[in-house]
C-alpha atoms as a PDB file:
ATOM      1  CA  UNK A   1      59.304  64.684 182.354  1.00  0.00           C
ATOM      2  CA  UNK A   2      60.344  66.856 179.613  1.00  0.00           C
ATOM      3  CA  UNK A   3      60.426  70.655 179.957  1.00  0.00           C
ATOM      4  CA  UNK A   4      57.586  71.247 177.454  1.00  0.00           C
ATOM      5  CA  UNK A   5      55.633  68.866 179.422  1.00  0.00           C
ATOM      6  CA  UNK A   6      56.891  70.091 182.705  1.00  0.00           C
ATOM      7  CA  UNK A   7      55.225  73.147 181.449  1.00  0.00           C
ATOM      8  CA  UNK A   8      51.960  71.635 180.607  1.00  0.00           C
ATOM      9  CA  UNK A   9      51.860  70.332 184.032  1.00  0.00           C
ATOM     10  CA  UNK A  10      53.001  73.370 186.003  1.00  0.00           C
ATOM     11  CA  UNK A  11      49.744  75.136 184.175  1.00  0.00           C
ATOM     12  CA  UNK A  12      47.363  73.068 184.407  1.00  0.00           C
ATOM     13  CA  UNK A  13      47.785  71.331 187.775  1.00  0.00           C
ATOM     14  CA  UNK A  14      49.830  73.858 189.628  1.00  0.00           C
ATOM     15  CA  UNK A  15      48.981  77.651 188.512  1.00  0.00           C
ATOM     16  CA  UNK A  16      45.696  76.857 187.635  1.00  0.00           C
ATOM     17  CA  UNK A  17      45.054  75.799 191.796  1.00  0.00           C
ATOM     18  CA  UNK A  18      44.145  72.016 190.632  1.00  0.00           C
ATOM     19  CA  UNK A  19      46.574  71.168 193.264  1.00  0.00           C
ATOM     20  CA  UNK A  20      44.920  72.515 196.029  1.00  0.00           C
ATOM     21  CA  UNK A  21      41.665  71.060 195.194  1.00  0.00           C
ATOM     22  CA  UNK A  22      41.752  67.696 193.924  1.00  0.00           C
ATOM     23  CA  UNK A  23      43.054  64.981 196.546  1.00  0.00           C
ATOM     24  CA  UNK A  24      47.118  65.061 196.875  1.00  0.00           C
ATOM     25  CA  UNK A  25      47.220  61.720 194.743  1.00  0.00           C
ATOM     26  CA  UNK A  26      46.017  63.242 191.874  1.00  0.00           C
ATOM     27  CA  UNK A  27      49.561  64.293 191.079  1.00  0.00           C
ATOM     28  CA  UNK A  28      50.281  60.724 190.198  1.00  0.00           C
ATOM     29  CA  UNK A  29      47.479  60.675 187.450  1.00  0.00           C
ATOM     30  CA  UNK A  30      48.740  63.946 186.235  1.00  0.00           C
ATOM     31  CA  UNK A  31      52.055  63.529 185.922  1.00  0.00           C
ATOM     32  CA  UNK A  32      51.644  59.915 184.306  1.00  0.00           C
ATOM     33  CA  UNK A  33      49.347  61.625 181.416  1.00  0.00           C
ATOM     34  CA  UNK A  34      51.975  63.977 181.046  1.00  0.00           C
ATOM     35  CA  UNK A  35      55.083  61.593 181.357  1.00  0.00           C
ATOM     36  CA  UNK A  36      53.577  59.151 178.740  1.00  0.00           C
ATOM     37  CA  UNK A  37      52.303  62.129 176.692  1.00  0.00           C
ATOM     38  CA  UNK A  38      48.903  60.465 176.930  1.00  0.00           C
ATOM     39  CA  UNK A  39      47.944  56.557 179.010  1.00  0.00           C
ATOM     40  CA  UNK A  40      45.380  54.543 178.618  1.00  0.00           C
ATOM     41  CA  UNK A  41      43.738  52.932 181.871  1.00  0.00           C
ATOM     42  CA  UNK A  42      45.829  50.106 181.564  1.00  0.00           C
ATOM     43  CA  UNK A  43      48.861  52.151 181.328  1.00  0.00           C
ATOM     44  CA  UNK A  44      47.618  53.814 184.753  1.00  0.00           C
ATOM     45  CA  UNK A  45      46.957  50.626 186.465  1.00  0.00           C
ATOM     46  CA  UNK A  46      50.410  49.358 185.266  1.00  0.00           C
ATOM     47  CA  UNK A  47      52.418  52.737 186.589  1.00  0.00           C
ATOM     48  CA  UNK A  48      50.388  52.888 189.833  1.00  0.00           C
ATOM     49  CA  UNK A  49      50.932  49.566 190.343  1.00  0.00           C
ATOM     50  CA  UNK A  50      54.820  49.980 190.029  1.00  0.00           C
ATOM     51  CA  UNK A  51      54.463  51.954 193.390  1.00  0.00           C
ATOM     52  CA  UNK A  52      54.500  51.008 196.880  1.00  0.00           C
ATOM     53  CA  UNK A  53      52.144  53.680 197.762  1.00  0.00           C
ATOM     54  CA  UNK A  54      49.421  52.551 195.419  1.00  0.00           C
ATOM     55  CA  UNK A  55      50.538  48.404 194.461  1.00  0.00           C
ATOM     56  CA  UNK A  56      46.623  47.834 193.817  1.00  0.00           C
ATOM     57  CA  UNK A  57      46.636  50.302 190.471  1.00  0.00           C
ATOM     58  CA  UNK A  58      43.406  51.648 189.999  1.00  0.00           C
ATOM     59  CA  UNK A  59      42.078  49.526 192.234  1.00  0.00           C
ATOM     60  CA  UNK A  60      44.453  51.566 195.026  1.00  0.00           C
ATOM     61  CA  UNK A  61      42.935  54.179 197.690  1.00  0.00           C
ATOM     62  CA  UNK A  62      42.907  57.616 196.207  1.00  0.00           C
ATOM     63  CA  UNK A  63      43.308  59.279 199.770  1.00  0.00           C
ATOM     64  CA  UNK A  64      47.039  58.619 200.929  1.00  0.00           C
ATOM     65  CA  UNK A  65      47.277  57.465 205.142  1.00  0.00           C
ATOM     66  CA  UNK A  66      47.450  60.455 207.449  1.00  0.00           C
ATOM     67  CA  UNK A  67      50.850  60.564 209.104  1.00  0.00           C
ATOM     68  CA  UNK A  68      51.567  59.206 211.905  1.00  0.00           C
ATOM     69  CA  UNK A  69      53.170  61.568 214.432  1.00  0.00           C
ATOM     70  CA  UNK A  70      54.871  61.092 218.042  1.00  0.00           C
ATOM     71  CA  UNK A  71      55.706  64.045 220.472  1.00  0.00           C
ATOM     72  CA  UNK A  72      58.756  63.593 219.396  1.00  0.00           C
ATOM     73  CA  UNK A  73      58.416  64.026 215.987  1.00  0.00           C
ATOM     74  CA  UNK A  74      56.435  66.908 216.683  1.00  0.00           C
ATOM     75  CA  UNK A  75      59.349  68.235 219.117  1.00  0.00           C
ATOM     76  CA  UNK A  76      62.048  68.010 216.310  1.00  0.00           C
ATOM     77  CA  UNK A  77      59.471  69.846 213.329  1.00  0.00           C
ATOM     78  CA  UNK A  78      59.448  72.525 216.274  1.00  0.00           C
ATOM     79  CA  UNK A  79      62.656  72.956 216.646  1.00  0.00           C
ATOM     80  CA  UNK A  80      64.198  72.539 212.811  1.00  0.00           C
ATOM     81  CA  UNK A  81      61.021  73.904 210.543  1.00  0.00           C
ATOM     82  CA  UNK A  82      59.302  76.746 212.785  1.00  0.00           C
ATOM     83  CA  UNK A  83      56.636  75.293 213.908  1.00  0.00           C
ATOM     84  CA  UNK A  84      55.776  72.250 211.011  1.00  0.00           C
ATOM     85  CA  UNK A  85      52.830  71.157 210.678  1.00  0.00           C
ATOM     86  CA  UNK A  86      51.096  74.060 212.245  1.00  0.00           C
ATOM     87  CA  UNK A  87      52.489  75.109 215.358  1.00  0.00           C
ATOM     88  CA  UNK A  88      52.753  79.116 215.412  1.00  0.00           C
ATOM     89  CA  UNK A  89      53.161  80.139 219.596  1.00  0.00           C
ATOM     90  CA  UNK A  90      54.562  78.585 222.647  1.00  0.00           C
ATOM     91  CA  UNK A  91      51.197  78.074 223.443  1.00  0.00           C
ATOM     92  CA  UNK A  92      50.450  75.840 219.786  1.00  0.00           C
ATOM     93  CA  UNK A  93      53.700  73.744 220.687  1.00  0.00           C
ATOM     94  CA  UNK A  94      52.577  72.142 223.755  1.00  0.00           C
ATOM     95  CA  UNK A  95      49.798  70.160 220.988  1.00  0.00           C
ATOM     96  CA  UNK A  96      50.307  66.278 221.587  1.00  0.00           C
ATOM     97  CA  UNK A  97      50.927  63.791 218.919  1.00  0.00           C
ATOM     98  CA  UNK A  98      47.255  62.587 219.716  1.00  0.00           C
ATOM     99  CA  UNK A  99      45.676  66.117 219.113  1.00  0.00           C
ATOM    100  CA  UNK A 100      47.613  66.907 215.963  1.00  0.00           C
ATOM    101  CA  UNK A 101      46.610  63.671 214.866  1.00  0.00           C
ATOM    102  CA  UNK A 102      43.163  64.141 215.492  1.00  0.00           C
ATOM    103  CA  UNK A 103      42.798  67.601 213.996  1.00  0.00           C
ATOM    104  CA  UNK A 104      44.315  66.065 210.532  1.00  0.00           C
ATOM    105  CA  UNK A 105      41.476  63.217 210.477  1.00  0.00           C
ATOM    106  CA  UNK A 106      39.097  66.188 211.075  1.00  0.00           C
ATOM    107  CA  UNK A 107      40.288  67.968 208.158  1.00  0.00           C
ATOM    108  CA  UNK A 108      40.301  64.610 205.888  1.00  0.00           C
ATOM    109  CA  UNK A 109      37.113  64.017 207.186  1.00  0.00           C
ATOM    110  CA  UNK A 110      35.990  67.321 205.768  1.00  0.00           C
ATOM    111  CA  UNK A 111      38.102  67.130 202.829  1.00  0.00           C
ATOM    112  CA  UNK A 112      36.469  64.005 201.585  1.00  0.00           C
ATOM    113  CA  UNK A 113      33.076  65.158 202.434  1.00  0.00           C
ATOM    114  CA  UNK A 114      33.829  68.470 199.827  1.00  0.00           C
ATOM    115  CA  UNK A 115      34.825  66.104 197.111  1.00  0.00           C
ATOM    116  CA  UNK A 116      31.786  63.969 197.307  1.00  0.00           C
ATOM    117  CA  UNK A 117      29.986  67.166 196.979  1.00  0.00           C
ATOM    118  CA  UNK A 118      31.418  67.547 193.784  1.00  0.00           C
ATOM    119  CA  UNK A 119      31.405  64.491 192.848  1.00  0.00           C
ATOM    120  CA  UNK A 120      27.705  65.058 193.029  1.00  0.00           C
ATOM    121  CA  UNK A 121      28.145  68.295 191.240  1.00  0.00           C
ATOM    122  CA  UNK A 122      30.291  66.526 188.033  1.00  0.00           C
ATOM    123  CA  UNK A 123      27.455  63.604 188.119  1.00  0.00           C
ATOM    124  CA  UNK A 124      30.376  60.840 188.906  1.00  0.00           C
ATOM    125  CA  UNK A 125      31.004  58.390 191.405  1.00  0.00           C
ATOM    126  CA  UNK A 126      32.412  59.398 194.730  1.00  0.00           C
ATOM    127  CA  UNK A 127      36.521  59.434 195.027  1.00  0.00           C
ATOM    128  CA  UNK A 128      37.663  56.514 196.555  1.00  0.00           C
ATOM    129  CA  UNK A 129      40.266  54.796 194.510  1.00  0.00           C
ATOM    130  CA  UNK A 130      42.284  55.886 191.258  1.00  0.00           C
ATOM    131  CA  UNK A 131      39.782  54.690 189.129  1.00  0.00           C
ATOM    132  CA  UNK A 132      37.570  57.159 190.589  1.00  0.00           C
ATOM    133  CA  UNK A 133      39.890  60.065 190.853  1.00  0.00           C
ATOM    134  CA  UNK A 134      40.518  59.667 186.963  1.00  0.00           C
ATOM    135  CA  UNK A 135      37.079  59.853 185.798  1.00  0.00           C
ATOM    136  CA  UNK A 136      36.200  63.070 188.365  1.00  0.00           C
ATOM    137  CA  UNK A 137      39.842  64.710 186.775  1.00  0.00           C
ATOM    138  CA  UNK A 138      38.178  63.856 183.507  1.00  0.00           C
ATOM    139  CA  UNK A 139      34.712  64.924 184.272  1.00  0.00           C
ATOM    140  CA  UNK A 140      35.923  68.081 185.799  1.00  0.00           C
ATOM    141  CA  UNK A 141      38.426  69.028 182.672  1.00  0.00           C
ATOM    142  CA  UNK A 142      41.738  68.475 183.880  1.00  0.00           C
ATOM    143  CA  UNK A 143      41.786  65.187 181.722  1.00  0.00           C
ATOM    144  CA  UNK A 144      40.730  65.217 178.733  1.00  0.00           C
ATOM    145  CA  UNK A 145      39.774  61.266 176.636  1.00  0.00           C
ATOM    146  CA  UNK A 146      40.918  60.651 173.351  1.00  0.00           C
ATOM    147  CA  UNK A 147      40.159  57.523 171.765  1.00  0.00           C
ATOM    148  CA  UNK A 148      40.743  55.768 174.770  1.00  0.00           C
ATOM    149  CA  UNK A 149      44.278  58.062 176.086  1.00  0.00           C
ATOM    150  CA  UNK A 150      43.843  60.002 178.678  1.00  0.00           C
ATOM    151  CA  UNK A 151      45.657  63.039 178.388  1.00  0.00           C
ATOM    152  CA  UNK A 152      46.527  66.350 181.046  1.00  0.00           C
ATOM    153  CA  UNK A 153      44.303  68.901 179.262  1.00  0.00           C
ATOM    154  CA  UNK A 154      45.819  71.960 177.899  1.00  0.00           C
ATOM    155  CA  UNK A 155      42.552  73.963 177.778  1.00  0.00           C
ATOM    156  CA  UNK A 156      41.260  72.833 181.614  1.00  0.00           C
ATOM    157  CA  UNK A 157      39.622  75.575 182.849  1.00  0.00           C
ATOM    158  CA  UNK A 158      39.879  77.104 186.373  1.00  0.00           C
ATOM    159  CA  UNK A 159      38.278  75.425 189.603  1.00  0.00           C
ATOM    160  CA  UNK A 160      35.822  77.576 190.175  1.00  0.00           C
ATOM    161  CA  UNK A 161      34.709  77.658 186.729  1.00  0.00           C
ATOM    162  CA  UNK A 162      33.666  73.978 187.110  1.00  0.00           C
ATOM    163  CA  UNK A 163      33.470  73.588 190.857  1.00  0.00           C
ATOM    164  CA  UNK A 164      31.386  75.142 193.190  1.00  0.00           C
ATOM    165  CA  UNK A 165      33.246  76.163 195.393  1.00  0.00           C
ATOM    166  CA  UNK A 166      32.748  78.675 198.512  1.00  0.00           C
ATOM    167  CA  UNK A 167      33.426  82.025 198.396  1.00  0.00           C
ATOM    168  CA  UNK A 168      36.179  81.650 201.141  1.00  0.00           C
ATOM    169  CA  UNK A 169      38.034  78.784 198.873  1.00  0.00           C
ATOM    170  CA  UNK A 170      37.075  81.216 195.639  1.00  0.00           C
ATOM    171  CA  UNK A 171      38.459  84.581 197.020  1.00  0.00           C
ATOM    172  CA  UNK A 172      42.000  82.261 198.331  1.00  0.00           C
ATOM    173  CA  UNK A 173      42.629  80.865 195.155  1.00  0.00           C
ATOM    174  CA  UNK A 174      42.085  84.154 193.228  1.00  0.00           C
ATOM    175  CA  UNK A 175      44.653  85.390 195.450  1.00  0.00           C
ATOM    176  CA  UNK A 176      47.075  82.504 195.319  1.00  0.00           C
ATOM    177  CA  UNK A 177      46.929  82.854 191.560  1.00  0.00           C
ATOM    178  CA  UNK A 178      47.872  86.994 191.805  1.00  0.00           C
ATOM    179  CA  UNK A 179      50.502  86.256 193.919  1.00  0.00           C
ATOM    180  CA  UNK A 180      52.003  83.329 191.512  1.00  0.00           C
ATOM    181  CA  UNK A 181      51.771  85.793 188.646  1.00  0.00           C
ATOM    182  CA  UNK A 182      54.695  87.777 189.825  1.00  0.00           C
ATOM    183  CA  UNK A 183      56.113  85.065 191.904  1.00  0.00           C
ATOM    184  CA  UNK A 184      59.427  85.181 189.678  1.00  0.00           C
ATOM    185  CA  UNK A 185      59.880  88.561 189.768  1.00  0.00           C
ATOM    186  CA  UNK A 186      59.671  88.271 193.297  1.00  0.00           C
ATOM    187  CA  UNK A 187      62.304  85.502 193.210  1.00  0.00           C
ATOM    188  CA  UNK A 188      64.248  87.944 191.505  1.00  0.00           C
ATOM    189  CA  UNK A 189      64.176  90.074 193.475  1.00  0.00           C
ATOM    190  CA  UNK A 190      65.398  88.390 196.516  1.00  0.00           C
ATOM    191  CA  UNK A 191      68.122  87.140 194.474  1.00  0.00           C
ATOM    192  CA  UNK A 192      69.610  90.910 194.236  1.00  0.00           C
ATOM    193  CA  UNK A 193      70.029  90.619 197.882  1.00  0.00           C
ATOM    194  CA  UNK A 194      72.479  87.710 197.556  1.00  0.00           C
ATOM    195  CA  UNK A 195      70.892  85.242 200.200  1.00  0.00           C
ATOM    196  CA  UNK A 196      73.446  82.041 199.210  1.00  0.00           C
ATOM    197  CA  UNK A 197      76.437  84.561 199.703  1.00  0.00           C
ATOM    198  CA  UNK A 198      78.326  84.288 203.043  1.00  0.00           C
ATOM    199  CA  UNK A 199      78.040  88.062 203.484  1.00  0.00           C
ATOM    200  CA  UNK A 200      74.111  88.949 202.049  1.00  0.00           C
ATOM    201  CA  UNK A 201      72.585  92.374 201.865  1.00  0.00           C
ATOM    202  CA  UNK A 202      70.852  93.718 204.629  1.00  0.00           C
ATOM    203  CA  UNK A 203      69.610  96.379 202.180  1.00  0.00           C
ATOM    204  CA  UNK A 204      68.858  97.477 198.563  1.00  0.00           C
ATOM    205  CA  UNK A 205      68.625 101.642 197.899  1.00  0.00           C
ATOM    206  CA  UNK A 206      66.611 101.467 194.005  1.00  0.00           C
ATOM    207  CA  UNK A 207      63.461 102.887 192.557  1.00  0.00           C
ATOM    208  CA  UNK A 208      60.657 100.746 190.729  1.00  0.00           C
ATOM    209  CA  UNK A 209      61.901 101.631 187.384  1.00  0.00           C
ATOM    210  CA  UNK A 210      65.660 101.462 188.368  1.00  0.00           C
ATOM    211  CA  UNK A 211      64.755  97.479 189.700  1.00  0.00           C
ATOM    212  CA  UNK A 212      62.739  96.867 186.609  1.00  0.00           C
ATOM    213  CA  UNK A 213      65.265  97.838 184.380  1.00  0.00           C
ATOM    214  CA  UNK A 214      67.913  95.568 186.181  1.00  0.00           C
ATOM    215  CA  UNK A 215      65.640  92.733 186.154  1.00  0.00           C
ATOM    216  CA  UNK A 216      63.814  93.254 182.814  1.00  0.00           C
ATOM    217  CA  UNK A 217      60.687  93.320 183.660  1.00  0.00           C
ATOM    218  CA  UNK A 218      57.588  94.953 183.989  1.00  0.00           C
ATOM    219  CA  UNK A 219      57.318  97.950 186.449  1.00  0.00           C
ATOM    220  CA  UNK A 220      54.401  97.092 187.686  1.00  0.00           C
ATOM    221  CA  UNK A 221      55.205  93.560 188.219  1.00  0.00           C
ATOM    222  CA  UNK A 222      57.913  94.458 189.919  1.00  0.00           C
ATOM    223  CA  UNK A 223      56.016  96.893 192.195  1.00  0.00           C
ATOM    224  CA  UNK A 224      53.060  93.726 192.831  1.00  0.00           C
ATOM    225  CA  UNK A 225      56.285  91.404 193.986  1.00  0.00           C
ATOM    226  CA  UNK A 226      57.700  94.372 196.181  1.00  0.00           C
ATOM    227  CA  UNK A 227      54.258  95.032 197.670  1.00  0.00           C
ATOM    228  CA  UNK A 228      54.211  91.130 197.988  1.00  0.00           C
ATOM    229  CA  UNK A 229      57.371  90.725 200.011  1.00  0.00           C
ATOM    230  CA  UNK A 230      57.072  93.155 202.099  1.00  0.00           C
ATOM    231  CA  UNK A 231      53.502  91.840 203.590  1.00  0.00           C
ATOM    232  CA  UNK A 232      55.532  88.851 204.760  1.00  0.00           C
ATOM    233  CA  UNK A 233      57.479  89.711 208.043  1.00  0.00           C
ATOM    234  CA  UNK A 234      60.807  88.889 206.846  1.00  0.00           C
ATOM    235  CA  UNK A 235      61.323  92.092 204.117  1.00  0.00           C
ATOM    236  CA  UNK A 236      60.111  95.964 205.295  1.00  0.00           C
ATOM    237  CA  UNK A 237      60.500  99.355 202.992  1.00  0.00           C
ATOM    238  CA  UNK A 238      60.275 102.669 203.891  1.00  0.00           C
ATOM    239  CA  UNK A 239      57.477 103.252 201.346  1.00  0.00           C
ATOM    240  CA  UNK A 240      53.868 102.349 200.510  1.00  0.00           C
ATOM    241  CA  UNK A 241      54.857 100.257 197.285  1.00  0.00           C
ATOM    242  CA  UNK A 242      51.599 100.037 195.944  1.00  0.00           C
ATOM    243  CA  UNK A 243      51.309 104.399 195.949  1.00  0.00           C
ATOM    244  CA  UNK A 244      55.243 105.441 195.315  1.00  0.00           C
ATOM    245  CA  UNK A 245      56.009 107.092 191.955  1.00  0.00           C
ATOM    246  CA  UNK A 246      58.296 104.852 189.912  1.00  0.00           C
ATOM    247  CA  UNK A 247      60.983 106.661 190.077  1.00  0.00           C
ATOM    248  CA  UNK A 248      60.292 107.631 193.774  1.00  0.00           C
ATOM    249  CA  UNK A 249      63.397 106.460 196.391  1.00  0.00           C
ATOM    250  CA  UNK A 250      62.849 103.553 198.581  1.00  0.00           C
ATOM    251  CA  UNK A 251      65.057 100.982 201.049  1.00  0.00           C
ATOM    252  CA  UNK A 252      64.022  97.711 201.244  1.00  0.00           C
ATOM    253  CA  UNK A 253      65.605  95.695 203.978  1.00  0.00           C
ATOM    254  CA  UNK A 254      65.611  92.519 205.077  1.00  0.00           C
ATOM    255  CA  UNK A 255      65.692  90.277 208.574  1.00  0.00           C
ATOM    256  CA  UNK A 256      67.650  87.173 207.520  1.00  0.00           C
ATOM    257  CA  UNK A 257      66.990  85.805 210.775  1.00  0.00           C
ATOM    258  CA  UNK A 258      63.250  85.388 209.774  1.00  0.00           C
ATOM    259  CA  UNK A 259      63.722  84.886 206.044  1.00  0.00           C
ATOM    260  CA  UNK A 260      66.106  81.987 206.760  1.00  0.00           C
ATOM    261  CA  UNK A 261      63.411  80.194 209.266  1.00  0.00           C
ATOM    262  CA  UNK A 262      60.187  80.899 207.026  1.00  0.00           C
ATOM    263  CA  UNK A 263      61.564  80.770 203.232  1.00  0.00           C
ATOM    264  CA  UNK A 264      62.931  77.503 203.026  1.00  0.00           C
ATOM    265  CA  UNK A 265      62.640  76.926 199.441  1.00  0.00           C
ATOM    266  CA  UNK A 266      64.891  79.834 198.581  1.00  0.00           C
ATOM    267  CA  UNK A 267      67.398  79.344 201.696  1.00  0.00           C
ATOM    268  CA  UNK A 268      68.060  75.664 199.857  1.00  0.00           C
ATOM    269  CA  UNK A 269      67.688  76.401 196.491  1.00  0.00           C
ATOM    270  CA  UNK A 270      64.833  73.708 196.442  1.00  0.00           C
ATOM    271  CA  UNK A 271      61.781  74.528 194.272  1.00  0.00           C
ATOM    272  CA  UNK A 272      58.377  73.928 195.914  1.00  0.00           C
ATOM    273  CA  UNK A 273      56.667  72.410 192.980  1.00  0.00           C
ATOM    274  CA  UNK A 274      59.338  70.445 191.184  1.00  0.00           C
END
């Protein structure tokens, strides 16, 4: 993927919280449109089909097999990733391969049921294969047909502006999308306390204006990715930073003992969406 359409894509299907709505395959779709800079259905069918995961092209189920856990699995995910998929106590970790399992049919079970609602909604046939999944991702905006290419749509407007969606799902993504707005300052951020150094900070003494200045940025970006950080457990200050005066002293610090278990992305220098 080139970066201009790496771009395209990161817009439309990631900030825009496509992602988190459509079925996980839709990625495929997506990034073929952008890939090819435009495919027609036979081009889908053709690239789909070059994949294990979907050898049937269009014809291929759009909703990817639920993993398969064991307790031991489940025992390892503990004990390397915190608590993967979603165990949060000792209490959560005692969860059998069985119940985990269960609880993630549940969910698909509801998933699918909230995309057939808006199936409904778009007037198009329920999401079963590819096929289907293309012409809701068209009717919904994300594609967009011309003369017979489907192409990742520059102009696709937000989910909830096309979906309707509940107020719970509304509210999350409106936050998701605030929080992604000054992600990279909060990157940034981070960055100033050297976490891929053998010897990292434990602390930064600065001001809002003195840290936008060194990173170039907006002051009050930089005080939304403080006042982000520091409402995850792993970074603390000694101010409120949505009140303090821009040129007001703070400390942030930082417990590297919790950042390193819960920030994985940044302790491997891995991207979560590329």
């Amino acid at each position: 993927m080139s970066e201009a359409g790496w771009v395209l894509f990161q817009s439309v299907y990631l900030d825009s919280g496509w992602a988190r709505i459509l079925p996980n395959a839709a990625i495929e779709p997506a990034q073929i449109a952008v890939r090819l800079q435009g495919a027609t259905l036979e081009q889908f069918h053709a690239e789909l089909a070059g994949s294990p995961h979907s050898a049937e092209g269009l014809a291929s189920d759009a909703w990817e097999p639920l993993h398969q856990y064991t307790d031991d699995e489940l025992a390892e995910l503990d004990e390397h990733f915190e608590g993967t998929p979603f165990a949060s106590s000792d209490e959560e970790r005692q969860r059998t391969a069985a119940q985990v399992m269960a609880h993630e049919a549940q969910l698909r079970v509801a998933e699918v049921a909230e995309m057939d609602r808006f199936a409904a909604h778009l007037s198009v046939a329920p999401v079963r294969t590819f096929r289907d999944l293309i012409e809701f991702m068209t009717a919904a905006g994300v594609l967009r047909l011309n003369g017979g290419t489907y192409e990742l749509n520059p102009s696709a407007l937000l989910p909830e502006e096309v979906l309707p969606l509940s107020d719970d799902v509304r509210h999350r993504e409106e936050s998701l999308r605030w929080q992604r707005l000054h992600e990279e300052t909060e990157y940034a951020i981070i960055e100033l306390f050297r976490p891929h150094e053998l010897a990292p900070a434990d602390r930064i003494a600065t001001t809002l204006s003195q840290l936008a200045n060194e990173l170039a940025r907006p002051v009050e970006s930089v005080r939304e990715a403080c006042a982000q950080l520091v409402a995850a457990p792993d970074f603390s200050t000694t101010h409120d930073m949505l009140v303090i005066g821009v040129d007001e002293p703070f400390t942030m610090s930082v417990d590297w003992e919790i950042f390193f278990a819960t920030r994985i992305s940044v302790r491997t220098g891995i991207s979560d969406d590329r």
